[in-house]
Protein backbone atom coordinates (compact mmCIF):
# COMPACT_ATOMS: atom_id res chain seq x y z
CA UNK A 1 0.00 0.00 0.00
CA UNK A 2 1.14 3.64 -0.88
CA UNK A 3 0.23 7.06 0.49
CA UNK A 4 -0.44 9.10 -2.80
CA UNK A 5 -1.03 12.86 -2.31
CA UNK A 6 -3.03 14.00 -5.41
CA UNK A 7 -3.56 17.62 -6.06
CA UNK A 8 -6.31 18.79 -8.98
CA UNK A 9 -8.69 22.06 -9.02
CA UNK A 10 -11.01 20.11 -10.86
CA UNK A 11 -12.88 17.97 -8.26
CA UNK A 12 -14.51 15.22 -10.32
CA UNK A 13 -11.08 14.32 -11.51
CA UNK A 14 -9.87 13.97 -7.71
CA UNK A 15 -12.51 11.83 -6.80
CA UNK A 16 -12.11 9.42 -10.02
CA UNK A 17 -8.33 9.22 -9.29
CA UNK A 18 -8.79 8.36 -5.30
CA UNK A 19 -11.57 5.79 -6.67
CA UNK A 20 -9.37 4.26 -8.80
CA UNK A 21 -6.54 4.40 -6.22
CA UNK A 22 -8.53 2.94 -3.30
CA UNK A 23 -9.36 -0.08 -5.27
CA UNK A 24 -5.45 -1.20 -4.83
CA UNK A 25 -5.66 -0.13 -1.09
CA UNK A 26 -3.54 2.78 -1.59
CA UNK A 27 -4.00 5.79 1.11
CA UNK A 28 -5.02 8.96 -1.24
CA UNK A 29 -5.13 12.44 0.01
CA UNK A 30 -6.43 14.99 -2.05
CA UNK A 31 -6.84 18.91 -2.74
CA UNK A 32 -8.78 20.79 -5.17
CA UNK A 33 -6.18 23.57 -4.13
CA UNK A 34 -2.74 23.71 -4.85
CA UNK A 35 -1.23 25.92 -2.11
CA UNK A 36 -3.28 23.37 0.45
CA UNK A 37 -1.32 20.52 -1.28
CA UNK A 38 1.78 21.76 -1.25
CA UNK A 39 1.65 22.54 2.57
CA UNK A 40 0.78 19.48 3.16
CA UNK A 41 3.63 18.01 1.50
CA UNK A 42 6.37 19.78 3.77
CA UNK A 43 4.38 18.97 6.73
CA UNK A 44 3.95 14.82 5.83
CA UNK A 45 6.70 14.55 2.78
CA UNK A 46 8.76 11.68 4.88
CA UNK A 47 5.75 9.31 4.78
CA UNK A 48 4.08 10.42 1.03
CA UNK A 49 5.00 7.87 -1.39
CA UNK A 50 4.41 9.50 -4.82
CA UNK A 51 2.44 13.49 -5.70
CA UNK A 52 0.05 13.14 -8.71
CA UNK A 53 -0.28 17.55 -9.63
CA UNK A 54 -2.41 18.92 -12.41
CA UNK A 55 -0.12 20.90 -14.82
CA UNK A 56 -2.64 23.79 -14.70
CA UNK A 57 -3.79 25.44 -11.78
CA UNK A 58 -4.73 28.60 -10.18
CA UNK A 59 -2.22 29.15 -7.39
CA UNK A 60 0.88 26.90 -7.87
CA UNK A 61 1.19 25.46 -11.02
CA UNK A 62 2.23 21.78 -11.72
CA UNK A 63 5.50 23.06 -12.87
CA UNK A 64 6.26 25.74 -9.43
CA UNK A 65 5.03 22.61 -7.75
CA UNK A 66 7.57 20.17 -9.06
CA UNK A 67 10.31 22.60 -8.61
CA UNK A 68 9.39 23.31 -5.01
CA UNK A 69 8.57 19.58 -4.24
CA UNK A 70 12.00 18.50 -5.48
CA UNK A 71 13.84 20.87 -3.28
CA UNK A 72 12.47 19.73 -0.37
CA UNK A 73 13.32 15.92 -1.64
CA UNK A 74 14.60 14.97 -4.52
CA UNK A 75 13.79 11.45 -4.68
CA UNK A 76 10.28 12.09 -4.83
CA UNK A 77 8.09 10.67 -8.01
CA UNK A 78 6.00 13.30 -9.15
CA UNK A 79 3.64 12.56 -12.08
CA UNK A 80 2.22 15.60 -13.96
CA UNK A 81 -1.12 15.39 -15.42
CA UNK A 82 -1.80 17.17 -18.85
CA UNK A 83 -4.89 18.18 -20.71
CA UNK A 84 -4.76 18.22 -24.56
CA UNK A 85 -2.10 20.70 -26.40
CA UNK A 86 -0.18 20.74 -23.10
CA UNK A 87 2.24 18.39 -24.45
CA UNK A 88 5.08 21.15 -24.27
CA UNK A 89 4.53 21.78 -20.83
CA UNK A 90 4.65 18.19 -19.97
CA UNK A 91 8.21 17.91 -21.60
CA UNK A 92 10.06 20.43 -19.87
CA UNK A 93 8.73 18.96 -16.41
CA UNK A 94 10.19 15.69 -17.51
CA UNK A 95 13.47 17.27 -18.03
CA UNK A 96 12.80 19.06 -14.49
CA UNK A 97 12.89 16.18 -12.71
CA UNK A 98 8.84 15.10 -13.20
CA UNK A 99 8.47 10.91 -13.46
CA UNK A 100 6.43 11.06 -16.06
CA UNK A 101 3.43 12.62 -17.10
CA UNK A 102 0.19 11.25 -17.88
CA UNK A 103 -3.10 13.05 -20.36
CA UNK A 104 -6.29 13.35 -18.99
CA UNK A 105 -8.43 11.27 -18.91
CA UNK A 106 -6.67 8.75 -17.29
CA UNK A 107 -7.23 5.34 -17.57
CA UNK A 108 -6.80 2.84 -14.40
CA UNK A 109 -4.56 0.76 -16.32
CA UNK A 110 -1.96 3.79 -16.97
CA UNK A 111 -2.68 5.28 -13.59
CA UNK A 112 -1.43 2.27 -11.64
CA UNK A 113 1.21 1.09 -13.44
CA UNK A 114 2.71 4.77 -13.21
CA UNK A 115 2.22 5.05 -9.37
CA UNK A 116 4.03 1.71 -8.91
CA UNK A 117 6.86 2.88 -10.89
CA UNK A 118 6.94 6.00 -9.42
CA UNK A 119 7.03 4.42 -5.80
CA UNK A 120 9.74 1.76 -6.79
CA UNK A 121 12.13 4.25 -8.58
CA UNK A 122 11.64 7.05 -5.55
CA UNK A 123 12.64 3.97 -2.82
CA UNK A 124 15.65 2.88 -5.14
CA UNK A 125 16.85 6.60 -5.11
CA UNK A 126 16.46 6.56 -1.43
CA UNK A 127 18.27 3.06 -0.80
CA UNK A 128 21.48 4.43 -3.31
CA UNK A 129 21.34 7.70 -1.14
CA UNK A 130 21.54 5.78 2.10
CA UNK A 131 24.21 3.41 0.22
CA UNK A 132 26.16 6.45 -0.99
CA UNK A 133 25.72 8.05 3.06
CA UNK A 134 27.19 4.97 4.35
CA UNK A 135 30.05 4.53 1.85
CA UNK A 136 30.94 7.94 3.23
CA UNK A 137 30.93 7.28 6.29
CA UNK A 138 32.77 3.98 5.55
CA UNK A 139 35.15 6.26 3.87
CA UNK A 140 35.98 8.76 6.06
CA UNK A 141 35.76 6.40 9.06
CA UNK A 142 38.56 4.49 6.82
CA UNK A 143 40.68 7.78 6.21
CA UNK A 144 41.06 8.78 9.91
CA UNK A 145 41.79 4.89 10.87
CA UNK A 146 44.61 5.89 8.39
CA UNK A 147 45.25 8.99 9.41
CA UNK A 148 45.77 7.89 13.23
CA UNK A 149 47.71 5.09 12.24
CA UNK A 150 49.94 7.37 10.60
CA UNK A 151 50.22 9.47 13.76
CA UNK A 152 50.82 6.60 15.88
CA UNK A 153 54.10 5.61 13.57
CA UNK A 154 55.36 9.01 13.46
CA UNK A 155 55.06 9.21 16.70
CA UNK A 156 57.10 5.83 17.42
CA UNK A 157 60.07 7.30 15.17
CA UNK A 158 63.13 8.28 17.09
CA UNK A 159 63.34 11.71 17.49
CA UNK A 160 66.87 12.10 16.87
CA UNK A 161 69.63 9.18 17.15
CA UNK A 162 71.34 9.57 20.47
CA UNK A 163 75.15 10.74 20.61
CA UNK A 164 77.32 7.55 22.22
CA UNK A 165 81.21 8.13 22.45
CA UNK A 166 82.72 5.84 19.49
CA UNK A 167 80.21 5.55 16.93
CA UNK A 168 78.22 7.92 14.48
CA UNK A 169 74.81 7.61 13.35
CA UNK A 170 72.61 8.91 10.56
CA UNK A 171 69.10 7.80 9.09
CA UNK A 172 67.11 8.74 6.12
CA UNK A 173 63.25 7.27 6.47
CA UNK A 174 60.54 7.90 3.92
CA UNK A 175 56.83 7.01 3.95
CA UNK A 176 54.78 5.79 1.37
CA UNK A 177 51.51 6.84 0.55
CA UNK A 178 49.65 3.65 2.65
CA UNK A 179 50.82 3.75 6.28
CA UNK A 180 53.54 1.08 6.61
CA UNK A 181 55.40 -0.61 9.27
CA UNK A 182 59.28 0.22 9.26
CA UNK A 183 60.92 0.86 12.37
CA UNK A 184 64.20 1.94 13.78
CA UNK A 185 65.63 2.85 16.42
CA UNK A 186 69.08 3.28 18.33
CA UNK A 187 69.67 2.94 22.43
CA UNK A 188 72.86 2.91 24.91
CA UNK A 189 71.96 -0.06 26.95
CA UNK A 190 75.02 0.58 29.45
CA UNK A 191 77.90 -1.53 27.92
CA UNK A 192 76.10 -2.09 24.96
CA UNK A 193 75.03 -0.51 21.92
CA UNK A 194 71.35 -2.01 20.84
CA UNK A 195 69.94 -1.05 17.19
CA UNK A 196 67.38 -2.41 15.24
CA UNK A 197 65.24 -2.03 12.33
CA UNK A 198 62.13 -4.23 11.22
CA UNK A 199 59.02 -3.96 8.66
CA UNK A 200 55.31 -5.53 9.08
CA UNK A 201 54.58 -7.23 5.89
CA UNK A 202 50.81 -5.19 6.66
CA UNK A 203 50.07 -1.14 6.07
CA UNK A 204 47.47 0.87 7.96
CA UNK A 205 46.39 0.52 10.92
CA UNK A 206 47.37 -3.21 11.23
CA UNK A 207 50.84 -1.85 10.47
CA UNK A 208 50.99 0.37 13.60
CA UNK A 209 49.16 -2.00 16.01
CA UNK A 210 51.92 -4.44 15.10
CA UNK A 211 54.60 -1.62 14.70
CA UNK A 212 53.18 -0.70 18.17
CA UNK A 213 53.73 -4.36 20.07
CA UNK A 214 57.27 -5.00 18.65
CA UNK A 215 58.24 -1.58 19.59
CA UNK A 216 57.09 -1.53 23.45
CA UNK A 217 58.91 -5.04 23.14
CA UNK A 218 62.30 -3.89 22.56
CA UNK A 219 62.29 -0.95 24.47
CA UNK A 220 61.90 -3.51 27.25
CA UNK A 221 65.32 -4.33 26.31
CA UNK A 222 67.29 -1.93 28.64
CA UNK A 223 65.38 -2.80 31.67
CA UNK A 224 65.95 -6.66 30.34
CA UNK A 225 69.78 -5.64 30.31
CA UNK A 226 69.87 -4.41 33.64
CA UNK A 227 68.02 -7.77 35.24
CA UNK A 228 70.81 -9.99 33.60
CA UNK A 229 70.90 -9.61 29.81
CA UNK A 230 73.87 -11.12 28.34
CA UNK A 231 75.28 -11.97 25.07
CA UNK A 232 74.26 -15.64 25.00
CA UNK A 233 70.50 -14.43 25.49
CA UNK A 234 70.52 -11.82 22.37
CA UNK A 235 68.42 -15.05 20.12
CA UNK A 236 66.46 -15.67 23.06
CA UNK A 237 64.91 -12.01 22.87
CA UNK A 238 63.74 -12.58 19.43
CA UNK A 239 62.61 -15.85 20.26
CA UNK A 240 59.85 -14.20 22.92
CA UNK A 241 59.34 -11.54 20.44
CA UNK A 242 58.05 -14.57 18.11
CA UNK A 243 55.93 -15.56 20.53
CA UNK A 244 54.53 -12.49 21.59
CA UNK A 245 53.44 -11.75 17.81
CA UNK A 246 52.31 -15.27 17.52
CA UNK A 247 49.69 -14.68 20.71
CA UNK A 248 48.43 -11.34 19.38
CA UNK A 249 48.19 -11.23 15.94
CA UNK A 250 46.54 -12.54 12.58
CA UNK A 251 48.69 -15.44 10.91
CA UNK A 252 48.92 -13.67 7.63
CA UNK A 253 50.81 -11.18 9.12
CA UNK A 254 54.44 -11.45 9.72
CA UNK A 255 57.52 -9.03 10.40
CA UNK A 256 61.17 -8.92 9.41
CA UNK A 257 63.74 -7.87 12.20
CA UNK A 258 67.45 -7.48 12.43
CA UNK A 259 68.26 -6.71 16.08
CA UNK A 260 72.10 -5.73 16.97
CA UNK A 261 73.87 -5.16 19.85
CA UNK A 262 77.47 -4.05 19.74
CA UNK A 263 80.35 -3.75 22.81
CA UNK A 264 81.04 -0.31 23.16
CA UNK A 265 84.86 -1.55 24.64
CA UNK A 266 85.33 -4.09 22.75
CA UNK A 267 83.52 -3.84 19.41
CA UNK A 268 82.62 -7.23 18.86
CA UNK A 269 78.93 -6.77 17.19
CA UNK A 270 76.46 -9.08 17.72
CA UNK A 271 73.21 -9.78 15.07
CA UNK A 272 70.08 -11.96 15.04
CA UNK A 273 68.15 -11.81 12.05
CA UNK A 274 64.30 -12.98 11.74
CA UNK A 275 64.16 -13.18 8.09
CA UNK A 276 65.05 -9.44 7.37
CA UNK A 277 66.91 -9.07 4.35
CA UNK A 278 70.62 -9.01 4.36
CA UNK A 279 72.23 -6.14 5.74
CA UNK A 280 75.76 -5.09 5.47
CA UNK A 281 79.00 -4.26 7.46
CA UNK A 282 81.24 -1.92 4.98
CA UNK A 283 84.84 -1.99 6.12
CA UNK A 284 87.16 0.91 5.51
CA UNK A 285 89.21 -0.89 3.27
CA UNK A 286 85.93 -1.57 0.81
CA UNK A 287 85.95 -5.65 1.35
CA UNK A 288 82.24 -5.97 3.01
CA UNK A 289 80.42 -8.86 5.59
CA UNK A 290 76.95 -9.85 4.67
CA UNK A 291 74.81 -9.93 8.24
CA UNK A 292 72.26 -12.55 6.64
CA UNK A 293 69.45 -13.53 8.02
CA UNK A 294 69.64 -16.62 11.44
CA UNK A 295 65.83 -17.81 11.53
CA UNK A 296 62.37 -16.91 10.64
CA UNK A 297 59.78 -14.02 10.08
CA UNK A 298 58.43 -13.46 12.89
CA UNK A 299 54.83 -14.23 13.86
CA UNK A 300 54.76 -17.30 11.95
CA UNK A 301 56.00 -19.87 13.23
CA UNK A 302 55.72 -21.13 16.59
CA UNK A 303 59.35 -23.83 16.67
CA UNK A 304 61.20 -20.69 15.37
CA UNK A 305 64.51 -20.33 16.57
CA UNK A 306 67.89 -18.29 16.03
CA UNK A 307 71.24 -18.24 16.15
CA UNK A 308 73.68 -15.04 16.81
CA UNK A 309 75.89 -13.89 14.09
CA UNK A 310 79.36 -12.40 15.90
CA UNK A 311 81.81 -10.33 13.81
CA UNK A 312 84.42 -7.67 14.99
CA UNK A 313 84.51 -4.25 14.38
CA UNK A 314 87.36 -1.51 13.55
CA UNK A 315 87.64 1.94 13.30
CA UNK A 316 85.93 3.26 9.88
CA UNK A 317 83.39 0.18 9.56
CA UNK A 318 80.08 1.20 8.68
CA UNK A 319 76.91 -0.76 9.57
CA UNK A 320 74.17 -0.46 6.88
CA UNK A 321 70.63 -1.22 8.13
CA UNK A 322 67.82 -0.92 5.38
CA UNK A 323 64.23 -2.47 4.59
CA UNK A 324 63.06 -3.64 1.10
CA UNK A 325 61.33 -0.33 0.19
CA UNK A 326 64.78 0.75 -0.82
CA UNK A 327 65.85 -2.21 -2.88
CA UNK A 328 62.75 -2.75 -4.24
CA UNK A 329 62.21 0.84 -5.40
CA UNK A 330 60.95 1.29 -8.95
CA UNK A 331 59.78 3.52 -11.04
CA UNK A 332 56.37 1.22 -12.19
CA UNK A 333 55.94 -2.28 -11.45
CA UNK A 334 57.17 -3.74 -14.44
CA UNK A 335 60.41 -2.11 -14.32
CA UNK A 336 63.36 -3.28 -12.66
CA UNK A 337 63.61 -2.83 -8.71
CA UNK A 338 66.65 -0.94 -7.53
CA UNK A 339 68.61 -3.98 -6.00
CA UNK A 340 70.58 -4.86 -3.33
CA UNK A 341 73.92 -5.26 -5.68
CA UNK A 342 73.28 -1.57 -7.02
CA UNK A 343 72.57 0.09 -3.07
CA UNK A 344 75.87 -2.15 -1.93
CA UNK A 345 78.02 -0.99 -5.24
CA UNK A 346 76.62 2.94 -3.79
CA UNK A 347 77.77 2.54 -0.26
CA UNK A 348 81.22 1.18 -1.20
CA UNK A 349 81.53 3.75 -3.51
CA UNK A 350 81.12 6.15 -0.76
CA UNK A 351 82.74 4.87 2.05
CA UNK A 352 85.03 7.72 2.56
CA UNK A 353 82.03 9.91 2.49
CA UNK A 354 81.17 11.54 6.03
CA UNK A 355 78.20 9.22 6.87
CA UNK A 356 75.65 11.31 7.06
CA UNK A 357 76.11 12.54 3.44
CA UNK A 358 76.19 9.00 1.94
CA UNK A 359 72.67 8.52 3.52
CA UNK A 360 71.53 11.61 1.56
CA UNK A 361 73.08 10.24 -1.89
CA UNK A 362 72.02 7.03 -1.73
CA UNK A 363 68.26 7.93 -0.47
CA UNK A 364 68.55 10.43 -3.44
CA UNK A 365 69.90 8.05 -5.48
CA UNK A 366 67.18 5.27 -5.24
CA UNK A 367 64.66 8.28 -4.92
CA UNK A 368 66.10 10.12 -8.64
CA UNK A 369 66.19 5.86 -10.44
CA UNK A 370 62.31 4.84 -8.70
CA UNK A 371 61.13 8.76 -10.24
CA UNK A 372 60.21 9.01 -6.99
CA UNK A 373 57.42 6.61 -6.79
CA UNK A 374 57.25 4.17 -3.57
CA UNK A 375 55.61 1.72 -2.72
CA UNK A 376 56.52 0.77 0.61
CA UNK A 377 58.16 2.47 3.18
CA UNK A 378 62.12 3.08 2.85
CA UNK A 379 64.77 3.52 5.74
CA UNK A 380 68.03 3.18 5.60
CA UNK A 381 70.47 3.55 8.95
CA UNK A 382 74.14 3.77 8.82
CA UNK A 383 76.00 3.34 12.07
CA UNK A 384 79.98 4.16 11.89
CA UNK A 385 82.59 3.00 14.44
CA UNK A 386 84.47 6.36 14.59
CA UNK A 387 88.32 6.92 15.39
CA UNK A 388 88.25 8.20 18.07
């Protein structure tokens, strides 16, 4: 059943029309004057189903109607009816937004079958307006789930490296467009010096809930130090880090670490890899050791374990820490990715370079070959044993 508001100066026509409409149980309200009508359309217009307005009458005409009806709500079917040599009239209230328009007299047939249409295209307007509401909402619910996931890393990013007697630090980090997960970071532990970097295989908000839990993890790490921490525990720290992702997150998402920790007397460094990819040691003299990954991604697998890779330093060496944004940097997808061999070629090249300037170049470097197009996060720490 329908609630059809029908609005005629001619009253014979009214009462045929309701007659007609009554028969398929439709609720009809009429007036013989327009003004009436149309004040009782802003009053009731949420619950009228479809306006039936003679084209010409007194007060408002069909066409002042139409144009104030669909003002008030645009969805609304509104069916113009026409006398003879009115067909003019009746096509430039179709192109005005009118359903359709029907000549007098009307016939039942033609009367009903335009009132159902009218109804069924007015509530499919409504549901793609309440679609289109909600995909906004969707959307902009979406966007600030982005945009405080975006916060949240930014806000996890060291503010500056620290300044530790012996060593010299410099970082270059770059976002993508889609929140990602890389994360760095740099810490005097007391005789050590910790460092990391790792990258959530997820972006968005996902990406910073995970960056979030790794994070508060190894900042843990000092207090660990100071209730016992020793060398021979280093692959036990990833190890609980494994299991900590393994308890709180989804299985198709993983992260890549490579946790260090060097003796500030001695300079022995010491490296556990979770399936990050191979990072570098450049020594002064150009030769270069490949700190390769000892076990798994972590958050995967649950009989994980890892081993400690131990190498000594000397004066000049320079540790490179990176994530796969920057060797897989490319200008479109079909192209060529940057490389590892090309980024470890650049930082031999430049190992006499002070080291904050060969961050610059190479960033610049990868940024001037991808045309500056990313499409993951890229960070790239160097760490340099000085001279002193």
């Amino acid at each position: 059943m329908s609630k059809i508001l029908v609005i005629d100066d001619e009253r014979t026509i009214l009462d045929n029309i309701k007659f007609v409409l009554e028969l398929d149980n439709n609720e009809v309200i009429t007036f013989s004057k327009s003004e009436e009508g149309f004040e009782f359309f802003k009053n009731n217009y949420t619950t009228i189903d479809v306006v039936l307005t003679d084209m010409k009458m007194p007060d408002l005409s069909g066409m002042e109607m139409l144009r104030e009806i669909k003002k008030i709500m645009p969805e609304m079917g509104v069916i113009i009816l026409t006398g003879h040599g009115d067909l003019e009239n009746a096509i430039q209230a179709m192109k005005e937004g009118a359903f359709e328009y029907l000549k007098k007299p009307v016939t039942a047939d033609n009367l009903t079958i335009a009132i159902n249409n009218a109804v069924n295209k007015k509530n499919l307007l409504l549901e793609n307006a309440r679609i289109h509401r909600e995909l906004l909402e969707h959307k902009n619910y979406l966007q600030g789930l982005h945009d405080s996931a975006e916060k949240i890393l930014i806000n996890m990013l060291p503010k500056k490296l620290p300044s530790i007697c012996g060593f010299n630090f410099a970082v270059e980090y770059k976002s993508c467009e889609s929140v990602g997960g890389d994360m760095y970071d740099v810490a005097d532990i007391g005789d050590y010096l910790c460092f990391y970097v790792f990258d959530v295989s997820s972006h968005g908000i996902l990406a910073s809930v995970i960056s979030t839990i790794i994070k508060s993890f190894l900042q843990n790490i000092e207090y660990n130090y100071q209730q016992g921490i020793n060398k021979r525990r280093f692959p036990e720290i990833v190890l609980d880090l494994n299991m900590v992702l393994l308890s709180n997150t989804a299985q198709n998402v993983f992260a890549t670490l490579l946790l260090g920790f060097i003796d500030k007397e001695t300079k022995i460094i010491y490296t556990v890899s979770a399936g990050h990819i191979t990072q570098y040691i450049v020594r002064i003299d150009g030769s270069h050791i490949p700190l390769e990954s000892t076990g798994p991604i972590l958050g995967v697998f649950e009989d994980a374990t890892y081993s400690c890779c131990v190498n000594q330093l000397c004066p000049g060496d320079k540790i490179w820490l990176f994530t796969d944004g920057l060797v897989e940097a490319t200008p479109t997808e079909d192209t060529p990715v940057f490389g590892e061999d090309s980024l470890l070629s650049l930082l031999k090249e430049n190992k006499d370079t002070p080291l904050p300037n060969i961050v610059k170049k190479t960033v610049q470097t990868v940024k001037d070959y991808s045309k500056n197009t990313f499409f993951d996060d890229i960070t790239l720490l160097g760490i340099e044993v000085s001279n002193k």
